[in-house]
Protein backbone atom coordinates (compact mmCIF):
# COMPACT_ATOMS: atom_id res chain seq x y z
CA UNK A 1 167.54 109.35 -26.15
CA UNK A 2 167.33 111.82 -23.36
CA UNK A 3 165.08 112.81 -20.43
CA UNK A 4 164.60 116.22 -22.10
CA UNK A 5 162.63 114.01 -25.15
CA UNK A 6 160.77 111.84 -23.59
CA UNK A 7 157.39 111.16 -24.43
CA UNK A 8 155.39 108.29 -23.18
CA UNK A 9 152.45 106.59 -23.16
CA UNK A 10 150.64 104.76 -20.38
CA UNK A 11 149.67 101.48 -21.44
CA UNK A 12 147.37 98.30 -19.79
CA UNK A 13 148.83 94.95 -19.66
CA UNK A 14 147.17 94.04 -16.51
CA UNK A 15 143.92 95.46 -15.28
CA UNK A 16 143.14 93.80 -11.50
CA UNK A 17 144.05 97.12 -9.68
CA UNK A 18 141.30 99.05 -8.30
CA UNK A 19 138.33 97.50 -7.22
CA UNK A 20 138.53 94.03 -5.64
CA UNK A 21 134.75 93.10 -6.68
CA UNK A 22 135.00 90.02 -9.36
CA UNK A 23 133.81 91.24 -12.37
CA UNK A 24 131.39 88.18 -12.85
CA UNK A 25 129.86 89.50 -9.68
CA UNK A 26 129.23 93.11 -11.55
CA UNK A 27 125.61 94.55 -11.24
CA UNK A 28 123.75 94.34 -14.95
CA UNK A 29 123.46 97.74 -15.34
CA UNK A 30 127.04 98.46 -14.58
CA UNK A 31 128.88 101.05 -16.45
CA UNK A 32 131.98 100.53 -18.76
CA UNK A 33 133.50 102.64 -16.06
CA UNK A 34 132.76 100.45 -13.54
CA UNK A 35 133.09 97.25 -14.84
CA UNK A 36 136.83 98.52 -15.74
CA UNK A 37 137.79 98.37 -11.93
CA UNK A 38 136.09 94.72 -10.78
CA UNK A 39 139.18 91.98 -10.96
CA UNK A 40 138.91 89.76 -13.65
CA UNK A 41 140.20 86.21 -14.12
CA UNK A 42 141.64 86.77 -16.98
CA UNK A 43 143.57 88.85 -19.37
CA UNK A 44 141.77 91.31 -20.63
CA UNK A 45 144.21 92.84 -22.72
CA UNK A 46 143.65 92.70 -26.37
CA UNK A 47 147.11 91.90 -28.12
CA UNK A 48 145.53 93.43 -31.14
CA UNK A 49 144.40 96.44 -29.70
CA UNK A 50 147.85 96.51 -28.03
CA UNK A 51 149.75 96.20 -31.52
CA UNK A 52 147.48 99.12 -32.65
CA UNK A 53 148.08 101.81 -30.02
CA UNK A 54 151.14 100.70 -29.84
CA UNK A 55 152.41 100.99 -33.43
CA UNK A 56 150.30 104.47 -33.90
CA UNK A 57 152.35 105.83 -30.41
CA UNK A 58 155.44 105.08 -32.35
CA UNK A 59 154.44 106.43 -35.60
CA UNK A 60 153.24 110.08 -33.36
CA UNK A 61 156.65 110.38 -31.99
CA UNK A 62 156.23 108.71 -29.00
CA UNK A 63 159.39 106.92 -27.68
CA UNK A 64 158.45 105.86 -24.08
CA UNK A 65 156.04 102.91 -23.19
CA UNK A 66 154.98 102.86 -19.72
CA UNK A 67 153.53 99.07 -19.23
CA UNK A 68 150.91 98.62 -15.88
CA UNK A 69 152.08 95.06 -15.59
CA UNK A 70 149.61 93.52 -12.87
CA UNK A 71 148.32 90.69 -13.53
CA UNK A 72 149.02 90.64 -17.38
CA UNK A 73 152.42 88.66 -17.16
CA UNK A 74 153.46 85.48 -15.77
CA UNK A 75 155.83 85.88 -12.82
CA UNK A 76 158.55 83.37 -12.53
CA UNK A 77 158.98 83.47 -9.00
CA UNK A 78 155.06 83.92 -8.80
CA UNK A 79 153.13 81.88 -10.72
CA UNK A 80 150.13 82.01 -8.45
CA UNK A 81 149.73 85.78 -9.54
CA UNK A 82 148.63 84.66 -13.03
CA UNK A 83 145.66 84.61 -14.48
CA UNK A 84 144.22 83.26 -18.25
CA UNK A 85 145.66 84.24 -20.58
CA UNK A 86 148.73 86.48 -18.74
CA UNK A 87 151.35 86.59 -21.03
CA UNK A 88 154.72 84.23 -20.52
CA UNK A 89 157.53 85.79 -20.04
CA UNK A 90 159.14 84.77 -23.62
CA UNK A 91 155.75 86.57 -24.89
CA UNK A 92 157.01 89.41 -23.24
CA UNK A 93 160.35 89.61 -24.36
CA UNK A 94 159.32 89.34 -27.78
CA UNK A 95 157.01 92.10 -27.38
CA UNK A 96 160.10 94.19 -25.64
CA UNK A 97 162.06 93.63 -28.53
CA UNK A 98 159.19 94.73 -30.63
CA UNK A 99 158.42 97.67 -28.90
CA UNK A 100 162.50 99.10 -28.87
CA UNK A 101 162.64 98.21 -32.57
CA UNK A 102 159.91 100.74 -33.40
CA UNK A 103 161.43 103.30 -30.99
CA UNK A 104 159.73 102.73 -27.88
CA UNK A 105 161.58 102.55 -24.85
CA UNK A 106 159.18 99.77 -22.14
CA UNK A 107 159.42 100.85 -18.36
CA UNK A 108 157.94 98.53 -16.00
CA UNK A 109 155.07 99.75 -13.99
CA UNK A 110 154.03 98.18 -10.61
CA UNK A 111 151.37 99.67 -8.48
CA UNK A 112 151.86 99.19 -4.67
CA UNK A 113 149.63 101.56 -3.11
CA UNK A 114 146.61 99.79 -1.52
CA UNK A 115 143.94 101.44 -3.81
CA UNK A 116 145.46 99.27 -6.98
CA UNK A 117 147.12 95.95 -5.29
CA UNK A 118 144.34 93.72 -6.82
CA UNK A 119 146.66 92.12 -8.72
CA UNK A 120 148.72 91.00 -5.69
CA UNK A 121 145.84 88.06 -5.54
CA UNK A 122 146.09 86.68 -1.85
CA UNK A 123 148.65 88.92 -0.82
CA UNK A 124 146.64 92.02 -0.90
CA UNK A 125 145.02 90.95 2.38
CA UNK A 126 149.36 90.46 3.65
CA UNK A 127 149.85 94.40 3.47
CA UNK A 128 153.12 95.06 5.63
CA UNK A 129 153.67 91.16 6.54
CA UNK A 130 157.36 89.39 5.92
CA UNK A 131 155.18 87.79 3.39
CA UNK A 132 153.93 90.76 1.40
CA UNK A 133 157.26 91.91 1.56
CA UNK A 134 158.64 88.44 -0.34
CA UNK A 135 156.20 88.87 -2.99
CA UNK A 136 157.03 92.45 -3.84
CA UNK A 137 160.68 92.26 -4.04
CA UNK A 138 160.26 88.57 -5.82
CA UNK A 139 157.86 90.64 -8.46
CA UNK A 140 159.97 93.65 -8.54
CA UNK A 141 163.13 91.22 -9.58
CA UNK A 142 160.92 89.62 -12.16
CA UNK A 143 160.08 92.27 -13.62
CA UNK A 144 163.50 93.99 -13.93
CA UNK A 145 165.19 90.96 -15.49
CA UNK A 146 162.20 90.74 -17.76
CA UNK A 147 162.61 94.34 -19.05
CA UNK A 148 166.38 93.96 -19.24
CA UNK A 149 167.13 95.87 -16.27
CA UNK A 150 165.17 99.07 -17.25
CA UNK A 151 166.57 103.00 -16.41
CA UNK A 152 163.73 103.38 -14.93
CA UNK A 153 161.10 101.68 -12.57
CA UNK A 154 157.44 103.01 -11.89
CA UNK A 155 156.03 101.85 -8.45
CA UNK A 156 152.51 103.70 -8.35
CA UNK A 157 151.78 104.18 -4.57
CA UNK A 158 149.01 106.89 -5.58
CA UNK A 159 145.24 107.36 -3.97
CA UNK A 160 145.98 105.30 -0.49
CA UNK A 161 143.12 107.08 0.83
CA UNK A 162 139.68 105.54 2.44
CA UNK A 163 137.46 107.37 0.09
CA UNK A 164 139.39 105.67 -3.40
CA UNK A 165 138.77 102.55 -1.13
CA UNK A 166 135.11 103.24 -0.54
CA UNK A 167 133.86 100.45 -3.19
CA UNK A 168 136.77 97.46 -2.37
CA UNK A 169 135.01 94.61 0.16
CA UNK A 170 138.06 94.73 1.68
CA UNK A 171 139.92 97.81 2.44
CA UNK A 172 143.64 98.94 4.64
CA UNK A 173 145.35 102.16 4.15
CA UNK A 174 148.88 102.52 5.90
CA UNK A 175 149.47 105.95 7.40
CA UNK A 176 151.99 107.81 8.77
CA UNK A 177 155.29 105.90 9.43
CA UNK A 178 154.08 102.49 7.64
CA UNK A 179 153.31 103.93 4.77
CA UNK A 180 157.11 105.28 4.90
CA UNK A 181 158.39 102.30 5.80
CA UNK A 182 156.80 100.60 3.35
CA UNK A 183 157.22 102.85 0.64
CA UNK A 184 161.05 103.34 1.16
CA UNK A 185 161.74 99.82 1.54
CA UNK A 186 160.35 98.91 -1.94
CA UNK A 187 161.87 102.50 -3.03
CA UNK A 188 165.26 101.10 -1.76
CA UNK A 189 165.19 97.60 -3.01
CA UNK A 190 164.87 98.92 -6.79
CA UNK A 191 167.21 100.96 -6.62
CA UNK A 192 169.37 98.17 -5.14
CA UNK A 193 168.09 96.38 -8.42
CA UNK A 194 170.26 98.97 -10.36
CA UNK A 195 167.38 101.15 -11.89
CA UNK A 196 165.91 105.08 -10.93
CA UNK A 197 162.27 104.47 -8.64
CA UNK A 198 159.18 106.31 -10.19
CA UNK A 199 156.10 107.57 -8.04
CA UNK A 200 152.80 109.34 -9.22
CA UNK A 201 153.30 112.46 -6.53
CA UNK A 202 149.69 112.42 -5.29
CA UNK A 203 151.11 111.79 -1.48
CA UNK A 204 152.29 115.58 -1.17
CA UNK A 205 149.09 117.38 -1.92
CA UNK A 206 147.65 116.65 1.63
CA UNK A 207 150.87 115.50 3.22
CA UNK A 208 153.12 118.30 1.90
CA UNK A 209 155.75 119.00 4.92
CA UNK A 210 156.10 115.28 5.39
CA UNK A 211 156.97 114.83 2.04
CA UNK A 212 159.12 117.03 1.47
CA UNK A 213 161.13 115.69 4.74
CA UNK A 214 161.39 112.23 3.74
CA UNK A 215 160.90 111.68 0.41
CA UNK A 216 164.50 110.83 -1.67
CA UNK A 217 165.10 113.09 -3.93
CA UNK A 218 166.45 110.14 -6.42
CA UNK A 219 162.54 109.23 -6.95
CA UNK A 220 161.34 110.48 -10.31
CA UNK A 221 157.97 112.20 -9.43
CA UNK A 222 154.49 112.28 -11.67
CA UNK A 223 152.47 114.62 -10.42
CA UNK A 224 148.86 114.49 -11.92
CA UNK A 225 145.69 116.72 -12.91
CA UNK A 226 143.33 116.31 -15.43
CA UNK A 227 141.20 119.59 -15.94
CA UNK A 228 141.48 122.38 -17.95
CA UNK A 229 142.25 124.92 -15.78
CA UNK A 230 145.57 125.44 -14.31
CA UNK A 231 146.34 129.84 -13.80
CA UNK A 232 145.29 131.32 -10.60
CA UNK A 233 142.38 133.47 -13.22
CA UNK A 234 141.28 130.22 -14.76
CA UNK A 235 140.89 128.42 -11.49
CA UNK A 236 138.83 131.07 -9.86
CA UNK A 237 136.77 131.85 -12.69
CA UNK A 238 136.08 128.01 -12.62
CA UNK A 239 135.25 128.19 -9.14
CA UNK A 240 137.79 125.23 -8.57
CA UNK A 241 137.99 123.82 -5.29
CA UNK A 242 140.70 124.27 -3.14
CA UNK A 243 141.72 120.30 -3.60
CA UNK A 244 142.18 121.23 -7.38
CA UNK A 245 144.26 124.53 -6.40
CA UNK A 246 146.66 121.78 -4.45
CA UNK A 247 146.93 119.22 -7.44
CA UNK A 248 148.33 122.32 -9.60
CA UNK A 249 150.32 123.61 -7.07
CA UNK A 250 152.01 120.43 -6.90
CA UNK A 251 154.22 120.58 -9.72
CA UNK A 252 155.48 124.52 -8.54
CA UNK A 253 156.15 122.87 -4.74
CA UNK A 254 157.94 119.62 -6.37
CA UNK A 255 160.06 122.33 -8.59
CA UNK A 256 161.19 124.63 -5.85
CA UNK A 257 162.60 121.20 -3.93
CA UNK A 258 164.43 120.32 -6.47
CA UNK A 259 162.49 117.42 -7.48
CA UNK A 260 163.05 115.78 -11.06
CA UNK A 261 159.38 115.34 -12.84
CA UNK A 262 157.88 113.85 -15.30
CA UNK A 263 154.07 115.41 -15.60
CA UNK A 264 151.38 113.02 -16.12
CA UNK A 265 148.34 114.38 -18.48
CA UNK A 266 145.34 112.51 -20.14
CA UNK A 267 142.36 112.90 -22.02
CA UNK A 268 140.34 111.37 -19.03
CA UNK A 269 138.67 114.77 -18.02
CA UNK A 270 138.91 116.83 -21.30
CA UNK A 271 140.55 117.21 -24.29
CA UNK A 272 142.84 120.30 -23.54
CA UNK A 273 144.71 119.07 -20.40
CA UNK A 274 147.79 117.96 -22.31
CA UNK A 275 148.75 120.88 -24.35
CA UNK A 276 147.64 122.87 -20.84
CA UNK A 277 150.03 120.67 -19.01
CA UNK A 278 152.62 121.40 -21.30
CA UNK A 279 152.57 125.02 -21.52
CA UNK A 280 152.08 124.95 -17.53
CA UNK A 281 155.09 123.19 -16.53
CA UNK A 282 157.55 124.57 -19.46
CA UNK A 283 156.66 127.93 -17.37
CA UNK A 284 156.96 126.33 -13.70
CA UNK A 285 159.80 123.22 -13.95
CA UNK A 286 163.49 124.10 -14.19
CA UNK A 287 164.69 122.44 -17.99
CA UNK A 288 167.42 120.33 -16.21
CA UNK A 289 164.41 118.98 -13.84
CA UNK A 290 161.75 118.55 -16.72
CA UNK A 291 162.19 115.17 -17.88
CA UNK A 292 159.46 115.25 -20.18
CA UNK A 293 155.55 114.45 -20.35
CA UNK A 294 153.52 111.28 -20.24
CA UNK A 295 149.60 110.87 -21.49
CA UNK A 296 147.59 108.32 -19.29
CA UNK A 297 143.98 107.90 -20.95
CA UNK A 298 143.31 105.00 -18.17
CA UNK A 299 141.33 102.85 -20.18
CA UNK A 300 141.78 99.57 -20.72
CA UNK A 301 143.47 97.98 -23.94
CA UNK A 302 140.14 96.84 -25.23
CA UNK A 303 138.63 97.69 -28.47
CA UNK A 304 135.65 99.38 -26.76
CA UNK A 305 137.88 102.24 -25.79
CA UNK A 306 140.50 101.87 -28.40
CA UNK A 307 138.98 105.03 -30.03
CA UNK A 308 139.82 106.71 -26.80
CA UNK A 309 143.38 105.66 -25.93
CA UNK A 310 144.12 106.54 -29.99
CA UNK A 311 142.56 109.85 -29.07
CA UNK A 312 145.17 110.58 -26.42
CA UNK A 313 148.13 109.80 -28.33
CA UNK A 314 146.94 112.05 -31.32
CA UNK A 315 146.22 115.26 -28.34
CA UNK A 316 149.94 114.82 -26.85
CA UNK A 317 151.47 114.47 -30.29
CA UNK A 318 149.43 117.94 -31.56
CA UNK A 319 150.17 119.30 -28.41
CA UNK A 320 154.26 118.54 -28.81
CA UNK A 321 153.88 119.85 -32.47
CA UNK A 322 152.25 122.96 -31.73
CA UNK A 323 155.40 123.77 -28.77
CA UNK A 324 157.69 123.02 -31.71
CA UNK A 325 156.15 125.28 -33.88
CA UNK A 326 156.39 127.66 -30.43
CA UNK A 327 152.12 128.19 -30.64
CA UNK A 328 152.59 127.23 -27.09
């Protein structure tokens, strides 16, 4: 398989990363939106559900899995991180050797931005202590044996803003040179671990200069956006703000650095976006930079959004037919 093919999926294994309100402690009237960001105490991954989306990904082409770990397994060095029902690790590597029997290459996915640490239990209040520091690389090395030492490693670090932070009880967003410090420590260590560090790209739409500057160029980048609209016509006729402008932009600014990418699209905001995405950054990214195209529906792997998540695979797969058939 290579870069140039790769489609993935975004999948849930864990789900503790973005509010850190229990989810026993939920209002009544909460919606499924909502209660899909409180922390639970368990797994609330549905192995059936998983098999499903899973097994239809592979059967639509699909040969990427992109697994938001979390909570969901059982760290060896960690075991405090666990919750019910987190799978063991020899569940896991079953399920790995599943998963590349059907086709479907697993990438670890750790989130260590602020906004979706959750899952970091205690250790979310030890942001930028020798502590947190011990439980990130002992995770990251977990994880990277688990998986078999993986290509490729995704490490999140998206939304470390105080407004994605507005609903956590307990909040801390690193700025300027911590957040650099941080980031390119963990950055560093996996590539030390032998594998190619992943990022959603978020950090350059309001930090652009700085960016550029100091971010390697050895990270694989996902930039993100969700909407329909993506031309200069489309996005005035919508009246877009200028934020949304920036989010599109992105991919053009990451291109003309010389960036590698991987574009991120979902079904989260409409049903369009991926064959948009497509047909926008075929245009924009270089084909030796383009390393393919991942859908991210963001829902949970629960059978009350199963309909959803199967939703997204079928819209990337049409959308990847229809450039075949060139009707992009």
């Amino acid at each position: 398989m290579t870069d140039m093919q790769t489609l993935g999926y975004l999948i849930h294994l864990g789900s503790n990363m973005w509010r850190d309100t229990p989810l026993k402690d939920a209002a009544s009237d909460a919606t499924d939106h909502v209660l899909m960001r409180c922390c639970a105490d368990y797994n609330r991954c549905d192995d059936a559900v998983w098999r499903r989306l899973t097994d239809h990904a592979a059967a639509k082409g699909f040969n990427m899995l992109v697994i938001d770990l979390g909570e969901g397994i059982q760290y060896p060095s960690r075991p405090e991180l666990a919750v019910k029902g987190s799978w063991t690790p020899d569940k896991l590597r079953k399920e790995l050797a599943r998963l590349r029997s059907i086709g479907l290459e697993p990438i670890p996915k750790l989130n260590f931005s602020t906004t979706h640490d959750t899952w970091l239990g205690e250790y979310h209040r030890m942001v930028s202590t020798p502590e947190y520091y011990r439980v990130c690389e002992d995770v990251l090395r977990d994880a990277y044996e688990l998986f078999d030492h993986p290509r490729l490693f995704h490490i999140g670090y998206d939304e470390e803003t105080a407004w994605h932070q507005q609903w956590h009880r307990y909040s801390v967003v690193r700025s300027g040179d911590l957040w650099w410090h941080d980031f390119l420590k963990i950055e560093s260590f996996v590539e030390k671990l032998g594998t190619r560090p992943w990022i959603w790209s978020d950090k350059i739409w309001h930090h652009e200069a700085e960016f550029l500057k100091r971010m390697p160029k050895t990270v694989l980048q996902s930039n993100w956006y969700y909407d329909a609209e993506f031309t200069e016509e489309e996005l005035e006729k919508a009246k877009a703000s200028e934020n949304r402008k920036t989010y599109v932009k992105a991919y053009r600014t990451l291109e003309k650095a010389g960036y590698d990418q991987l574009p991120a699209a979902s079904n989260w905001g409409c049903d369009i976006n991926f064959e948009k995405t497509v047909k926008y950054c075929r245009k924009w990214i270089a084909p030796e930079r383009l390393k393919g195209f991942m859908t991210a529906p963001w829902w949970l792997t629960e059978k009350k959004k199963e309909a959803k998540c199967l939703a997204a695979i079928d819209l990337a797969a049409a959308a990847m037919e229809k450039e075949r058939a060139g009707l992009l």
